[in-house]
C-alpha atoms as a PDB file:
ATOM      1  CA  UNK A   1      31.802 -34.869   3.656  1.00  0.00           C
ATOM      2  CA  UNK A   2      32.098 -32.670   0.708  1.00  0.00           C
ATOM      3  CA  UNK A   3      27.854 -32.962   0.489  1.00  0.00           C
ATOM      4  CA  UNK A   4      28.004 -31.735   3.887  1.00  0.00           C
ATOM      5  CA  UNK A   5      29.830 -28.437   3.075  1.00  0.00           C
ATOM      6  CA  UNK A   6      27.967 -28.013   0.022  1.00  0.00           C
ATOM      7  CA  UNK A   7      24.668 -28.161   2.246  1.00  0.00           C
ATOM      8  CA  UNK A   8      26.324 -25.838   4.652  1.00  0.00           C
ATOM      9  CA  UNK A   9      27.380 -23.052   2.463  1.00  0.00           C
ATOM     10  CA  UNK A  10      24.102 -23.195   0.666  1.00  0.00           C
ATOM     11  CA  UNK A  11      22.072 -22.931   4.012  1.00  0.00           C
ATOM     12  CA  UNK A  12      24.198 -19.802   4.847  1.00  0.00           C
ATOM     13  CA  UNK A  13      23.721 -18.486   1.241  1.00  0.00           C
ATOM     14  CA  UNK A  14      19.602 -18.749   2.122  1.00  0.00           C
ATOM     15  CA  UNK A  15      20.065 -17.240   5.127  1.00  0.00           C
ATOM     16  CA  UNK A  16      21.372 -14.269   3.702  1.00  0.00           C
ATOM     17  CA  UNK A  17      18.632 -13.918   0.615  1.00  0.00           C
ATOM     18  CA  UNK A  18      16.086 -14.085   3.513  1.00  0.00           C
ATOM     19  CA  UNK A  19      17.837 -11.588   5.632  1.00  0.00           C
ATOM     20  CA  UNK A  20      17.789  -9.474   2.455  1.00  0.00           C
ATOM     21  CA  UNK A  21      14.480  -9.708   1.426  1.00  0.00           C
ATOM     22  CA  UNK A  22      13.219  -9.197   4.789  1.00  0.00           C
ATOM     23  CA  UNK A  23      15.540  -5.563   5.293  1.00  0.00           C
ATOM     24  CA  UNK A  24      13.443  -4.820   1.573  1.00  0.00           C
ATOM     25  CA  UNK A  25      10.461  -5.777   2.826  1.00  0.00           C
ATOM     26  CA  UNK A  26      10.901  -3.192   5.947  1.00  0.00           C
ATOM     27  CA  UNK A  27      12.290  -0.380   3.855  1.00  0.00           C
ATOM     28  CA  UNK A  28       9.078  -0.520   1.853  1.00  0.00           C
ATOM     29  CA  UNK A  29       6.577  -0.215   4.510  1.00  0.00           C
ATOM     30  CA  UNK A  30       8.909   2.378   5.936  1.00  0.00           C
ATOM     31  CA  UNK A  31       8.204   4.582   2.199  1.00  0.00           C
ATOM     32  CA  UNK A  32       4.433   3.525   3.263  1.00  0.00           C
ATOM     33  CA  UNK A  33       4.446   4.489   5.890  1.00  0.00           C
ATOM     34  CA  UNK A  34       6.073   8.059   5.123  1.00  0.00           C
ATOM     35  CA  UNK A  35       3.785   8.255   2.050  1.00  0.00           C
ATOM     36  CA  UNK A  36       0.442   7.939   4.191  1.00  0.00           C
ATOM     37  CA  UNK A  37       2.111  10.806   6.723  1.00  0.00           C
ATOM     38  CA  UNK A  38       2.590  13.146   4.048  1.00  0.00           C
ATOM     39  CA  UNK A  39      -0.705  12.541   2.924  1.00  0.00           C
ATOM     40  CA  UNK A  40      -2.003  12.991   6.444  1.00  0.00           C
ATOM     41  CA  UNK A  41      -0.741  16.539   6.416  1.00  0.00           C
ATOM     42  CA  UNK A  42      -1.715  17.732   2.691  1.00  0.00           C
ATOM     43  CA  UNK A  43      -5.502  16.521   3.991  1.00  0.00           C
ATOM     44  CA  UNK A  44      -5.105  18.938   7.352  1.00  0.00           C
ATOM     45  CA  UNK A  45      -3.567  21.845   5.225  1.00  0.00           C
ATOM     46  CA  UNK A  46      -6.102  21.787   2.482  1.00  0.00           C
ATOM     47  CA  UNK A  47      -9.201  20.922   4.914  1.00  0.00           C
ATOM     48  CA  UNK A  48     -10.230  24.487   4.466  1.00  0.00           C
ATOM     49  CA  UNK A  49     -10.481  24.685   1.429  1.00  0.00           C
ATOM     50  CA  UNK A  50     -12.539  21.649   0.627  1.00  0.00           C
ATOM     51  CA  UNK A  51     -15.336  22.980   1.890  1.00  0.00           C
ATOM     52  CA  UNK A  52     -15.338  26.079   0.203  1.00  0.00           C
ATOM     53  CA  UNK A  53     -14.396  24.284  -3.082  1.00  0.00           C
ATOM     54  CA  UNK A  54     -16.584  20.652  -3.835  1.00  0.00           C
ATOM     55  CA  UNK A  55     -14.209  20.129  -7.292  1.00  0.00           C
ATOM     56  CA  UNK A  56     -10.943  19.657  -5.016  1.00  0.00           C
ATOM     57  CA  UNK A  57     -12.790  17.444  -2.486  1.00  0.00           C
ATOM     58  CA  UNK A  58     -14.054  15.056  -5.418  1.00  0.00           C
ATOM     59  CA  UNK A  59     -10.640  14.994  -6.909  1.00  0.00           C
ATOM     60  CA  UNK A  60      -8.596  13.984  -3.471  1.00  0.00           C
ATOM     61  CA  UNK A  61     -11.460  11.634  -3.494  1.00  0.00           C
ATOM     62  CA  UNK A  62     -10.141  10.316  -6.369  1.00  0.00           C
ATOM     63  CA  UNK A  63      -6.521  10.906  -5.943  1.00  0.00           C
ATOM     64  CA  UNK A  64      -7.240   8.852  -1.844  1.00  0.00           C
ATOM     65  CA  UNK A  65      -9.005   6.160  -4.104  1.00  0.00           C
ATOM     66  CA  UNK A  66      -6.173   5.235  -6.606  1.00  0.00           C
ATOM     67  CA  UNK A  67      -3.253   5.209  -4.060  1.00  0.00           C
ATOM     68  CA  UNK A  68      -5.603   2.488  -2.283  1.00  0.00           C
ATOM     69  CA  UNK A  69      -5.839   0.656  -4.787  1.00  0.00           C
ATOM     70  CA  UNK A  70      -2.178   0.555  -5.550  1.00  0.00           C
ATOM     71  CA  UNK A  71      -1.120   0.016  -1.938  1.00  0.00           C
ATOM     72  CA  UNK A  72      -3.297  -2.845  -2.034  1.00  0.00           C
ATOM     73  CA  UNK A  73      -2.048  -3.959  -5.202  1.00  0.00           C
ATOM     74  CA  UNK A  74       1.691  -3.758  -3.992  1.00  0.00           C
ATOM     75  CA  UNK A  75       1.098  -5.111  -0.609  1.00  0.00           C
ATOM     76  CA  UNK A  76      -0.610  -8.401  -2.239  1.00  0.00           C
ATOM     77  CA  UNK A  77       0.153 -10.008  -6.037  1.00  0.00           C
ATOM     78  CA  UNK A  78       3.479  -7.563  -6.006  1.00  0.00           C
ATOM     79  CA  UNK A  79       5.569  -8.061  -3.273  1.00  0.00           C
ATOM     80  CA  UNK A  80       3.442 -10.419  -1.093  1.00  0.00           C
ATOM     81  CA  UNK A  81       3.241  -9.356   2.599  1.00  0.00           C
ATOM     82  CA  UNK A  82      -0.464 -10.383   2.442  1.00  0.00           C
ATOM     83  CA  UNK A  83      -2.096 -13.139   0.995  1.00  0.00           C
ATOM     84  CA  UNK A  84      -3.544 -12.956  -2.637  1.00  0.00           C
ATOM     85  CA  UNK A  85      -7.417 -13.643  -1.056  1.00  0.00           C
ATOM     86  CA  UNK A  86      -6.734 -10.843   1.704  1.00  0.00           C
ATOM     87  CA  UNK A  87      -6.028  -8.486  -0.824  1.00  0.00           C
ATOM     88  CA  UNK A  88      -8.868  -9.187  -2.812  1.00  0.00           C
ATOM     89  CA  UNK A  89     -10.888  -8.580  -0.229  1.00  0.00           C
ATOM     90  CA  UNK A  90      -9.290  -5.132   0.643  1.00  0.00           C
ATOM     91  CA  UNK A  91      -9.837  -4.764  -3.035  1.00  0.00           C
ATOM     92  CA  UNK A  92     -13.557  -5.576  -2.692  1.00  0.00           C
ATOM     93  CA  UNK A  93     -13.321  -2.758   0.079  1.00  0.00           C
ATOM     94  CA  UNK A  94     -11.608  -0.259  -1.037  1.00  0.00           C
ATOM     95  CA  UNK A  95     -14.304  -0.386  -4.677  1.00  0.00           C
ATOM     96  CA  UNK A  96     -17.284  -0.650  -2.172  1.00  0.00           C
ATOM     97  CA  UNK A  97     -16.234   2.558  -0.333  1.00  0.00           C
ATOM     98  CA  UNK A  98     -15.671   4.043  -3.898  1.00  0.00           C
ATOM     99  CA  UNK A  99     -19.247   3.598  -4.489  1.00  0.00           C
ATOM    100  CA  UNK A 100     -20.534   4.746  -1.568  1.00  0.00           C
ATOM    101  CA  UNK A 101     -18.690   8.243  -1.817  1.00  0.00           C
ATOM    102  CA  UNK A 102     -19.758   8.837  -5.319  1.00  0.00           C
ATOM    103  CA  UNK A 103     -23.454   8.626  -3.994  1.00  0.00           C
ATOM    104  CA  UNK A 104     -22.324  10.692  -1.063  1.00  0.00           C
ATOM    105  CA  UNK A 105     -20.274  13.283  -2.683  1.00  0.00           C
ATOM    106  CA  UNK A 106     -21.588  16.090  -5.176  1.00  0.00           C
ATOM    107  CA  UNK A 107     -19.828  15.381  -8.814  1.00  0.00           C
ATOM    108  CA  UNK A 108     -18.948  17.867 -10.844  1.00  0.00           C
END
């Protein structure tokens, strides 16, 4: 009987760690979320500018290229909402697109 309870009040106690991790899990593509707003609207208020000034487009380039890469790396190894060989492969991406818009865009 006393097993019984034990097994009980552990179940509950797991319960509640995956109610918990799942309300974290949701809070953190909510800041994601937000973050690639924000970044939505700097790109439409400084789309004028970029094409009067090539140095700022290469460096939001940049700046676009290095959140990717740490959205990708959070999303996967970190705090695992995607699978390890998923995010390697958005990984893969994310270089491959590098590469292309350094041959694309004029460095300075």
């Amino acid at each position: 009987m006393q097993l019984k309870d034990e097994f009980a009040q552990l179940k509950v106690e797991l319960d509640a760690l995956q109610s918990e991790q799942a309300q974290q899990r949701q809070n953190i593509e909510l800041r994601l979320t937000d973050c690639s707003v924000k970044i939505s609207r700097l790109s439409a208020l400084v789309s004028d500018d970029l094409r009067l000034n090539p140095s700022t487009t290469t460096a939001l380039v940049g700046l676009g290229l290095i959140l990717n890469y740490l959205s990708a790396y959070f999303i996967g190894p970190y705090i695992q909402l995607v699978p390890s060989g998923v995010c390697f492969i958005l990984l893969l991406v994310i270089t491959l697109t590098g590469f292309a818009l350094s041959i694309k865009l004029p460095l300075q």
